[in-house]
PDB file of N, CA and C in Angstrom:
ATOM      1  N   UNK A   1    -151.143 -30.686  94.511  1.00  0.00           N
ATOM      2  CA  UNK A   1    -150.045 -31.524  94.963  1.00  0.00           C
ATOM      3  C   UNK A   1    -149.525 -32.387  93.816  1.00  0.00           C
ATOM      4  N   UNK A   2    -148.494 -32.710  93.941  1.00  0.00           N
ATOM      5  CA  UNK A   2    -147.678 -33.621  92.665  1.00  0.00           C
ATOM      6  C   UNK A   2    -148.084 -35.260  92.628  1.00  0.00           C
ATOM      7  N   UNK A   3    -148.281 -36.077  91.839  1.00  0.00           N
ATOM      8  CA  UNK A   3    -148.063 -36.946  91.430  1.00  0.00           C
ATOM      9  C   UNK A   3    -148.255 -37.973  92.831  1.00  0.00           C
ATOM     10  N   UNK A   4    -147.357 -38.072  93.418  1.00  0.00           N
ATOM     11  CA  UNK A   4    -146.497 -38.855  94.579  1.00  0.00           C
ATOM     12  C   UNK A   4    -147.214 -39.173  95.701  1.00  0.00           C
ATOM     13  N   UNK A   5    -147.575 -37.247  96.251  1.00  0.00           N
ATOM     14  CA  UNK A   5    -148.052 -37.224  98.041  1.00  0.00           C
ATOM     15  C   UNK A   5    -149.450 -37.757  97.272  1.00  0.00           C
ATOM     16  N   UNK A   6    -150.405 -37.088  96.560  1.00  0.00           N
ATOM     17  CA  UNK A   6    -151.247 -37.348  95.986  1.00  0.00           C
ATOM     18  C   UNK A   6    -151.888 -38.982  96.051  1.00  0.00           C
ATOM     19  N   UNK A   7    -151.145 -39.732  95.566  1.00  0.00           N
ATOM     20  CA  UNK A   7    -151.125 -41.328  95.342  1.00  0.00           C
ATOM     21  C   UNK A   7    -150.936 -41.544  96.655  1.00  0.00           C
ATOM     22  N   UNK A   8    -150.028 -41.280  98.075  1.00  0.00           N
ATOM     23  CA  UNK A   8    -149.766 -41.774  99.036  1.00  0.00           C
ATOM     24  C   UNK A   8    -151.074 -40.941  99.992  1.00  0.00           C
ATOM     25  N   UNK A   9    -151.761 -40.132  99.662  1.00  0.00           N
ATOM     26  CA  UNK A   9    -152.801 -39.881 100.211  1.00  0.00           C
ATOM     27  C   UNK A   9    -154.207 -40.434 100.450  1.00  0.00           C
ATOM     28  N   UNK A  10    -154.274 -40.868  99.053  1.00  0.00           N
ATOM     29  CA  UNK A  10    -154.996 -42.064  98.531  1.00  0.00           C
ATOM     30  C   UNK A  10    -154.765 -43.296  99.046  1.00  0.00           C
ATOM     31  N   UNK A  11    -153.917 -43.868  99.186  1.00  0.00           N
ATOM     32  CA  UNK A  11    -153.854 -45.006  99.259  1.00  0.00           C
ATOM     33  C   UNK A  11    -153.124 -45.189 101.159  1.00  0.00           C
ATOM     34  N   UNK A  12    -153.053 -44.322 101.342  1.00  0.00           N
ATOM     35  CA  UNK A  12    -152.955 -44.470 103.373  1.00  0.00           C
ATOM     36  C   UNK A  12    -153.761 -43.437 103.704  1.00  0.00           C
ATOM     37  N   UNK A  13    -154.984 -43.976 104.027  1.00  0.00           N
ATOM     38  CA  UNK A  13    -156.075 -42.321 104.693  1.00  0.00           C
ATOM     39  C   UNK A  13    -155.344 -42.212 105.946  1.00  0.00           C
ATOM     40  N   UNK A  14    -154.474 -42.528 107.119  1.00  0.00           N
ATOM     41  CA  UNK A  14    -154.122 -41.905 108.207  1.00  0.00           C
ATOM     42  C   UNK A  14    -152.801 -41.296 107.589  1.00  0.00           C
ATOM     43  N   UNK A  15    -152.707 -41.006 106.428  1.00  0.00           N
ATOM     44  CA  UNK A  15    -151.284 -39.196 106.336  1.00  0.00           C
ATOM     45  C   UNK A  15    -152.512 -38.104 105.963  1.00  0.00           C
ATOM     46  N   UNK A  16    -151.831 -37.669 106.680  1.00  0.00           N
ATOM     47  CA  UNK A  16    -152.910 -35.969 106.232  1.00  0.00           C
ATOM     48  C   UNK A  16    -151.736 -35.458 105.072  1.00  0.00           C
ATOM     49  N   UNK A  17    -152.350 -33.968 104.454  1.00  0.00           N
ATOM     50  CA  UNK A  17    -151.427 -33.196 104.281  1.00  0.00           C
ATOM     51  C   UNK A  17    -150.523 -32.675 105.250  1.00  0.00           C
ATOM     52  N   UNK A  18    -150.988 -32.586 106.410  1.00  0.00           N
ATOM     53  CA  UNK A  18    -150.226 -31.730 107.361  1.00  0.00           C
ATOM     54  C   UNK A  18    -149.203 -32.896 107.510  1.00  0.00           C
ATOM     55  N   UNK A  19    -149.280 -33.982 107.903  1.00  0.00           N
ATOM     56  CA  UNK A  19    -147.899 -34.607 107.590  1.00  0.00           C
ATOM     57  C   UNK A  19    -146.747 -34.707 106.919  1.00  0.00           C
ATOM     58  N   UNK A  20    -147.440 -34.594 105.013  1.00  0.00           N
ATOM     59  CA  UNK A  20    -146.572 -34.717 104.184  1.00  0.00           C
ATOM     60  C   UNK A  20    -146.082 -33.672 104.148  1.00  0.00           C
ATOM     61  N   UNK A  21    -146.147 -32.477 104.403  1.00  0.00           N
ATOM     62  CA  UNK A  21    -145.591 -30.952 104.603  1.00  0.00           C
ATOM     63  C   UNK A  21    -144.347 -31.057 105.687  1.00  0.00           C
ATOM     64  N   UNK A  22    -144.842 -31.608 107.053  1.00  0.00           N
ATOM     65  CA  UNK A  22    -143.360 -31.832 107.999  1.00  0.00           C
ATOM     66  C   UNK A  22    -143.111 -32.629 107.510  1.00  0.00           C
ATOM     67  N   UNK A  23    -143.451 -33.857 106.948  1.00  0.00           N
ATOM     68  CA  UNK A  23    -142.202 -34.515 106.294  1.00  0.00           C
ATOM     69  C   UNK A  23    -141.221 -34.004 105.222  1.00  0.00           C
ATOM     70  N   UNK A  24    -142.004 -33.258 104.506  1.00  0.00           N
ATOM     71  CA  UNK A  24    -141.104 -32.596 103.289  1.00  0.00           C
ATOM     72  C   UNK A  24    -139.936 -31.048 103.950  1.00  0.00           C
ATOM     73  N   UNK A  25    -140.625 -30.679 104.661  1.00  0.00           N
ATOM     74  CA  UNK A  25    -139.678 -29.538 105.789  1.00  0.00           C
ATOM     75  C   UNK A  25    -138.602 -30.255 106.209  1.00  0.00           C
ATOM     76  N   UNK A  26    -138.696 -31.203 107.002  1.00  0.00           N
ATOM     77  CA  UNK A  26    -137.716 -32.179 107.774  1.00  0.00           C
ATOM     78  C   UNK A  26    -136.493 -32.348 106.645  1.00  0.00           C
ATOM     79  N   UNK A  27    -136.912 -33.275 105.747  1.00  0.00           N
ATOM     80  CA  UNK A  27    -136.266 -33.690 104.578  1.00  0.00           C
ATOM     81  C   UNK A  27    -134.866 -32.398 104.056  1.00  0.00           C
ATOM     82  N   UNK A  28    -135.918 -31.566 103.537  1.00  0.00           N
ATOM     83  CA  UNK A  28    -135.062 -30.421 103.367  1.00  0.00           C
ATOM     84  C   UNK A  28    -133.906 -29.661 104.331  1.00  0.00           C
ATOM     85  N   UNK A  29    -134.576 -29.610 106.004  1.00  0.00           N
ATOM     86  CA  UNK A  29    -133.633 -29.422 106.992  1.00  0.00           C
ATOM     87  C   UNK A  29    -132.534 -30.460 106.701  1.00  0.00           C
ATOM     88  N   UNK A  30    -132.551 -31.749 106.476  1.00  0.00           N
ATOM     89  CA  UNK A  30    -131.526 -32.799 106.429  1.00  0.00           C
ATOM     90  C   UNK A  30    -130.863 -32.477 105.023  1.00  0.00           C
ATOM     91  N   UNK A  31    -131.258 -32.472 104.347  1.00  0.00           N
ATOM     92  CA  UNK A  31    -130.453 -31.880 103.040  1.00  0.00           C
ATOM     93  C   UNK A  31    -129.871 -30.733 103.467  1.00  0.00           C
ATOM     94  N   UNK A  32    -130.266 -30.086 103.906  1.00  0.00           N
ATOM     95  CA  UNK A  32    -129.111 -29.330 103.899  1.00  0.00           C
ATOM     96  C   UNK A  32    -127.736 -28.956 104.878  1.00  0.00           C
ATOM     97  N   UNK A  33    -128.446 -29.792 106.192  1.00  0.00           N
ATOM     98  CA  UNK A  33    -127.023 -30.282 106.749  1.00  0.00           C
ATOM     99  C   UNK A  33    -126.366 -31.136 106.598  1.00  0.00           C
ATOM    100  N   UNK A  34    -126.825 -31.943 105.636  1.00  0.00           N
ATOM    101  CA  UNK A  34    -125.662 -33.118 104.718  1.00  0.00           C
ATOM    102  C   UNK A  34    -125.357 -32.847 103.375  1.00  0.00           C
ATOM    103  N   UNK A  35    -125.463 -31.533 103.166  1.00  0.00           N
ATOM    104  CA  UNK A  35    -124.320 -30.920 102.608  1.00  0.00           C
ATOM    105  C   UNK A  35    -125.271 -30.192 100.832  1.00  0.00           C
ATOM    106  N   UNK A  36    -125.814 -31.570 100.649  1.00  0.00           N
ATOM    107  CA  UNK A  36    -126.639 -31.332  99.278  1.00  0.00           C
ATOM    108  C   UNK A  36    -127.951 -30.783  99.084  1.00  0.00           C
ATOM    109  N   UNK A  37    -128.223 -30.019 100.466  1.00  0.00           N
ATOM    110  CA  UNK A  37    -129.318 -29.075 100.376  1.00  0.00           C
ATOM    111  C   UNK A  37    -128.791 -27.241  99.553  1.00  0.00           C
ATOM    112  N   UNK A  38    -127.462 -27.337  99.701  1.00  0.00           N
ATOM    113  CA  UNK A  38    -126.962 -26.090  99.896  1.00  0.00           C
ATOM    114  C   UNK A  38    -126.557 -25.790  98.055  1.00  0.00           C
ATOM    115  N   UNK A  39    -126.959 -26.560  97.016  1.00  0.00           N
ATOM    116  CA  UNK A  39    -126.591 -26.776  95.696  1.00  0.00           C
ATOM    117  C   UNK A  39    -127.976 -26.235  95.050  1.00  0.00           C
ATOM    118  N   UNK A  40    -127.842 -25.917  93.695  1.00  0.00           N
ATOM    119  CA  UNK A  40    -128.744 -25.651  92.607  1.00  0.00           C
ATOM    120  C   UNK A  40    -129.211 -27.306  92.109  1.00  0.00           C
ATOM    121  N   UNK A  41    -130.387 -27.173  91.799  1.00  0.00           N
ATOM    122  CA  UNK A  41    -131.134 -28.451  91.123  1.00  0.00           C
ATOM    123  C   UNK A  41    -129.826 -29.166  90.046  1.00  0.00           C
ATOM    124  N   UNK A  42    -129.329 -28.100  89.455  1.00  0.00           N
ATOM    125  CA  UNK A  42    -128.736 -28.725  87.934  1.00  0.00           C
ATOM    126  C   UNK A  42    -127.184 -28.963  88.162  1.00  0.00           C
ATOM    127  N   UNK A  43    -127.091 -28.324  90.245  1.00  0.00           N
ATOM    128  CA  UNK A  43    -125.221 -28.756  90.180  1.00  0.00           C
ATOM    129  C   UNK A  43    -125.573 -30.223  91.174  1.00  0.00           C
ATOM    130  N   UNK A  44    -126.637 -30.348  91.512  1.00  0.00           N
ATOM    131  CA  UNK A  44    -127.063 -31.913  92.590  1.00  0.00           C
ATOM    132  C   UNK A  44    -127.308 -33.125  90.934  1.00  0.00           C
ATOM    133  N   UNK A  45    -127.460 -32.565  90.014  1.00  0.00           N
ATOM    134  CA  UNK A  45    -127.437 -33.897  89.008  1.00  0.00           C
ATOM    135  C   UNK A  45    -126.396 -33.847  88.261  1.00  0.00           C
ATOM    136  N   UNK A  46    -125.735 -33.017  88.203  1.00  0.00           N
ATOM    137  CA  UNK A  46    -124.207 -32.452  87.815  1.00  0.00           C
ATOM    138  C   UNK A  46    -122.795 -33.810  88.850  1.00  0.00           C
ATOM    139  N   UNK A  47    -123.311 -33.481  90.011  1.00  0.00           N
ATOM    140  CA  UNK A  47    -122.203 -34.219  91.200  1.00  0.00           C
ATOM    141  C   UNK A  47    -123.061 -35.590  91.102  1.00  0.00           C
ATOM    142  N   UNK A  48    -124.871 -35.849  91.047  1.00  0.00           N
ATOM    143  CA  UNK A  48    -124.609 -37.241  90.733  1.00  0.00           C
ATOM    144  C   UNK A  48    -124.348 -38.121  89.867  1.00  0.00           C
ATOM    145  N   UNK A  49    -124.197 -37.054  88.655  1.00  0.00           N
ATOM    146  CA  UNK A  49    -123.460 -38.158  87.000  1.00  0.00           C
ATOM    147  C   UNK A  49    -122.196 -38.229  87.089  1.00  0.00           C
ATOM    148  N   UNK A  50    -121.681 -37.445  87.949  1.00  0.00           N
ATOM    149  CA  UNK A  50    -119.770 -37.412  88.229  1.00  0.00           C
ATOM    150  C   UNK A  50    -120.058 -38.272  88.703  1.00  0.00           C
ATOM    151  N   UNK A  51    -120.650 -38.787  90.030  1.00  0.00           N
ATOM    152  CA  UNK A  51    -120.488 -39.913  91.124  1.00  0.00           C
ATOM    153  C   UNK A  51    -120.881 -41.106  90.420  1.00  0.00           C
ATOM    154  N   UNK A  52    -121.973 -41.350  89.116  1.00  0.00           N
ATOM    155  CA  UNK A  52    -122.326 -42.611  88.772  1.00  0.00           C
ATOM    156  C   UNK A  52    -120.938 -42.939  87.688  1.00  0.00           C
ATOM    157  N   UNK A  53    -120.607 -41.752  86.977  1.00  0.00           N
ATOM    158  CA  UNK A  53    -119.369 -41.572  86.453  1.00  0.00           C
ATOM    159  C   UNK A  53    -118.050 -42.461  86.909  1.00  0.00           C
ATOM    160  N   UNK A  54    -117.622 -42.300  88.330  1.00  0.00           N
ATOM    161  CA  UNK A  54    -116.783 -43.149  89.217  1.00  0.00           C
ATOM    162  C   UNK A  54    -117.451 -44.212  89.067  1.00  0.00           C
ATOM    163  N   UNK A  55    -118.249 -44.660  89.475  1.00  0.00           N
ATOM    164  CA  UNK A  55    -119.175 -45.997  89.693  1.00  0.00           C
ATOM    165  C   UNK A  55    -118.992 -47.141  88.328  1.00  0.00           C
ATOM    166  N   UNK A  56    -119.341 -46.481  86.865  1.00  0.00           N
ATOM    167  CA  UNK A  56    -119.405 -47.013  86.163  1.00  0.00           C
ATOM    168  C   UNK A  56    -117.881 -47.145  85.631  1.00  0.00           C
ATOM    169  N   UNK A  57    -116.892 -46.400  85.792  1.00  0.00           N
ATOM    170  CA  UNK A  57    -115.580 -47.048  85.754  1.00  0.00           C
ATOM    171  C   UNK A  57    -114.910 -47.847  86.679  1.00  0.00           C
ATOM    172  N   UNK A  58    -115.678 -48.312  87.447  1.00  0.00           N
ATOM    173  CA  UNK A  58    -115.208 -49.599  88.326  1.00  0.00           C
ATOM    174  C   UNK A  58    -115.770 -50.572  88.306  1.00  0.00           C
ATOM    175  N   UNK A  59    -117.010 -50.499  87.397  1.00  0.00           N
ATOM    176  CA  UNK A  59    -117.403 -51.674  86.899  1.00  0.00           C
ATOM    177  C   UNK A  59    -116.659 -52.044  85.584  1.00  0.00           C
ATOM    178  N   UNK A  60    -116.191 -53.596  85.391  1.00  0.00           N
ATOM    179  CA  UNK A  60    -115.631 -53.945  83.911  1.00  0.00           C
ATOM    180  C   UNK A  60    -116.547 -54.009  82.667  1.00  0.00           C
ATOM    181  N   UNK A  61    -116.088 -53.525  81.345  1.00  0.00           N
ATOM    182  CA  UNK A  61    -117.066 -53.787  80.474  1.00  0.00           C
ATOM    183  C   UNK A  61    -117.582 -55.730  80.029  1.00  0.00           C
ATOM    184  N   UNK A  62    -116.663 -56.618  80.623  1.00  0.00           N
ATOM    185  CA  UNK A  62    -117.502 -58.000  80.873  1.00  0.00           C
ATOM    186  C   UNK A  62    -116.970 -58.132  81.887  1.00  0.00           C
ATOM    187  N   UNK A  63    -117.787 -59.492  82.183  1.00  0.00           N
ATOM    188  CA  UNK A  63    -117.232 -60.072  83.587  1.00  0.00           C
ATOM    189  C   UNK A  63    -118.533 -59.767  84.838  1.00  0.00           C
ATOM    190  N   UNK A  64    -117.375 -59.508  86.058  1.00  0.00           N
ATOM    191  CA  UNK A  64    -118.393 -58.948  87.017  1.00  0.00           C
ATOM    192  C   UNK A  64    -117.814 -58.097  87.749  1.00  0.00           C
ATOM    193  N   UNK A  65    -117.610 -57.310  89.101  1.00  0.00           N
ATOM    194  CA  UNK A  65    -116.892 -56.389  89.702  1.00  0.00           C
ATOM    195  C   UNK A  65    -115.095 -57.296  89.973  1.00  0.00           C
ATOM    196  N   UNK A  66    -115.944 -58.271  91.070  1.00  0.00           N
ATOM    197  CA  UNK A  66    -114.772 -59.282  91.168  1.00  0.00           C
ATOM    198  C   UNK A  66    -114.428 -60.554  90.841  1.00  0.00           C
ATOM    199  N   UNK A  67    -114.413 -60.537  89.392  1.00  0.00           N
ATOM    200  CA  UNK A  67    -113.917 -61.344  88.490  1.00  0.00           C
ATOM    201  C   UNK A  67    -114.867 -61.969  87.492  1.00  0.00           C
ATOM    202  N   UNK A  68    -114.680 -63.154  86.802  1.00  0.00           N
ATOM    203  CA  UNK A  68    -115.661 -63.762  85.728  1.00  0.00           C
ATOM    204  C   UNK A  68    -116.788 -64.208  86.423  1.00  0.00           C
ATOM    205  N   UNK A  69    -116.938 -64.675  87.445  1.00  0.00           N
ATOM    206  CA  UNK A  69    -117.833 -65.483  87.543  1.00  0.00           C
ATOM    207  C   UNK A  69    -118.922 -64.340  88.451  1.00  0.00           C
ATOM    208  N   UNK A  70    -120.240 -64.693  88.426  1.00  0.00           N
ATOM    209  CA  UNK A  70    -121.133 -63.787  89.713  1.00  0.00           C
ATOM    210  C   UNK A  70    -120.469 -64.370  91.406  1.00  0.00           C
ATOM    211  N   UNK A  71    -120.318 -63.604  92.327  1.00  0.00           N
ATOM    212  CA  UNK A  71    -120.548 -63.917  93.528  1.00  0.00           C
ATOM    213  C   UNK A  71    -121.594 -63.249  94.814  1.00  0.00           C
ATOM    214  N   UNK A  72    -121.372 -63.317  95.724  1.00  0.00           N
ATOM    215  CA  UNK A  72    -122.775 -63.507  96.086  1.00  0.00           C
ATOM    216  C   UNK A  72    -122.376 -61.435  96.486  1.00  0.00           C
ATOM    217  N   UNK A  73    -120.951 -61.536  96.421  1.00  0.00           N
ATOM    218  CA  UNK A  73    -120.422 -60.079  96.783  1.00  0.00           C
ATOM    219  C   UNK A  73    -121.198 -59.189  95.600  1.00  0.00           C
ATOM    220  N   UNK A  74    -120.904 -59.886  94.291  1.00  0.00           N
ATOM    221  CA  UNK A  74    -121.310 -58.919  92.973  1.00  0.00           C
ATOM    222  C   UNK A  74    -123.021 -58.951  92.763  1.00  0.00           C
ATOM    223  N   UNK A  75    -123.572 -59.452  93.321  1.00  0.00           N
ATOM    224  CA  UNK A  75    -125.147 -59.393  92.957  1.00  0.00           C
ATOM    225  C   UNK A  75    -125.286 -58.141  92.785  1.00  0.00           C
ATOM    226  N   UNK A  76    -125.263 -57.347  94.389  1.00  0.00           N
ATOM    227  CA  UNK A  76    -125.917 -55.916  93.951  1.00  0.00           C
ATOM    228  C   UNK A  76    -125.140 -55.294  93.474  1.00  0.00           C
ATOM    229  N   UNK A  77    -124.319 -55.713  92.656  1.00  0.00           N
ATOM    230  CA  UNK A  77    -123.409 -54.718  92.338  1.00  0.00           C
ATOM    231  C   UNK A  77    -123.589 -54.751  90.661  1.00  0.00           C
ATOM    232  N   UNK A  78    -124.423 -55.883  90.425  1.00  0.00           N
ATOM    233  CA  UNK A  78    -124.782 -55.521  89.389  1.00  0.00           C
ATOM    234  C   UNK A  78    -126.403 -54.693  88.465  1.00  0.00           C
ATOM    235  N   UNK A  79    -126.962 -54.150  89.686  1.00  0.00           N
ATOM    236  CA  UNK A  79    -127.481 -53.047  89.457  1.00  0.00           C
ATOM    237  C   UNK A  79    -126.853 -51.919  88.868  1.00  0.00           C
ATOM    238  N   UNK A  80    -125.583 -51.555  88.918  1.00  0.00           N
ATOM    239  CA  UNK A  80    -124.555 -50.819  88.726  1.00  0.00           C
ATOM    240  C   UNK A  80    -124.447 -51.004  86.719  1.00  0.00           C
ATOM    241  N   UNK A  81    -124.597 -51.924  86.386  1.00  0.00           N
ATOM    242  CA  UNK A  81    -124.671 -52.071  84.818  1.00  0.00           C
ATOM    243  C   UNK A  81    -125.377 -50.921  83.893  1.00  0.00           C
ATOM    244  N   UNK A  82    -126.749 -51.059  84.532  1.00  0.00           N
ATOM    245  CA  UNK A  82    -127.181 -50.313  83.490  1.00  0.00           C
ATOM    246  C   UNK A  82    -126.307 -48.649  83.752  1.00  0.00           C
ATOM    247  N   UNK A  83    -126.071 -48.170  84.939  1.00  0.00           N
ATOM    248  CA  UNK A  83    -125.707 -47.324  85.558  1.00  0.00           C
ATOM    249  C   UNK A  83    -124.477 -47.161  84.648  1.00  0.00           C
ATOM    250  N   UNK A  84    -123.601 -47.934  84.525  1.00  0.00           N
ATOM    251  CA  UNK A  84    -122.228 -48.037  83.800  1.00  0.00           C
ATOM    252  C   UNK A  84    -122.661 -47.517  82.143  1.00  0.00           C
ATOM    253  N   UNK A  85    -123.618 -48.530  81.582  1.00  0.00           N
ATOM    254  CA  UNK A  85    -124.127 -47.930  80.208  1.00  0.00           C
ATOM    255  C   UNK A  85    -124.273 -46.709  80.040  1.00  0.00           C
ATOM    256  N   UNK A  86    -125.402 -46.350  81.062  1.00  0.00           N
ATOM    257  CA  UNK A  86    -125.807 -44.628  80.899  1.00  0.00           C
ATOM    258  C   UNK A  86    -124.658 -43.939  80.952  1.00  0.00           C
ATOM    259  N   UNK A  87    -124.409 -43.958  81.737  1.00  0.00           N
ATOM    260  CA  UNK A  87    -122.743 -43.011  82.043  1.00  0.00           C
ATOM    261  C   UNK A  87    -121.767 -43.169  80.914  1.00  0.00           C
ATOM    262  N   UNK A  88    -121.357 -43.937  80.237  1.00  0.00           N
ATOM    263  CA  UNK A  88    -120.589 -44.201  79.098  1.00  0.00           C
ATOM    264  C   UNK A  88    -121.120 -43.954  78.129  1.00  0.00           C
ATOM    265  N   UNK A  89    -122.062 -44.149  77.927  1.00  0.00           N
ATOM    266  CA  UNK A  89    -122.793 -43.691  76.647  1.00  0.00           C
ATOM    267  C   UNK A  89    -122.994 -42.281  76.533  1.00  0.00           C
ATOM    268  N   UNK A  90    -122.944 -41.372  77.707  1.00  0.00           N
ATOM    269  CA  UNK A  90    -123.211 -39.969  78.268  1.00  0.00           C
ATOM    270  C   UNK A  90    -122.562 -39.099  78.170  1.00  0.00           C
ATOM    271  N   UNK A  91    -120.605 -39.395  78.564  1.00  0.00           N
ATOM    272  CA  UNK A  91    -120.030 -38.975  78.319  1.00  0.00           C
ATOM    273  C   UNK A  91    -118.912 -38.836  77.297  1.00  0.00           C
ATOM    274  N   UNK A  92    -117.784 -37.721  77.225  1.00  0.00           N
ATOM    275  CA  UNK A  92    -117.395 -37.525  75.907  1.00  0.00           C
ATOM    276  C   UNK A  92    -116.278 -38.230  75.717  1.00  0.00           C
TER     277      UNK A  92
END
């Protein structure tokens, strides 16, 4: 097993494997009726650097989303920074 279920096996003795298996089945059923089950590994990180792509051009290079100062609107929105870096720095 990987990394993850492994550690969460360990550390909650009431998941079995047999859990983390329907959970990981389930998961996948939902991926793929919301649309991004139905993609290759490399076109699902493909559509999410386009999407952080949008993201990081609506953030300003200073300032904050909506305007100079922080508000209580821009907090989480400045998680979005480093997001803006990567993406700019990424593309051509």
């Amino acid at each position: 097993m990987a990394a993850v279920p492994d550690a969460l096996l360990r550390t909650h003795p009431g998941i079995t494997e047999a859990a983390l298996e329907a959970a990981r089945a389930y998961n996948f059923k939902r991926y793929q009726y919301q649309g991004i089950g139905r993609y290759a590994r490399d076109e699902v990180y493909a559509r999410g650097i386009a999407d952080l792509g949008v993201l990081a051009d609506l953030v300003p290079a200073s300032g904050f989303l909506f305007g100079q100062s922080q508000a209580a609107v821009t907090r989480p929105s400045t998680v979005l920074l480093p997001i803006s870096i990567f993406t700019r720095s990424t593309r051509h």
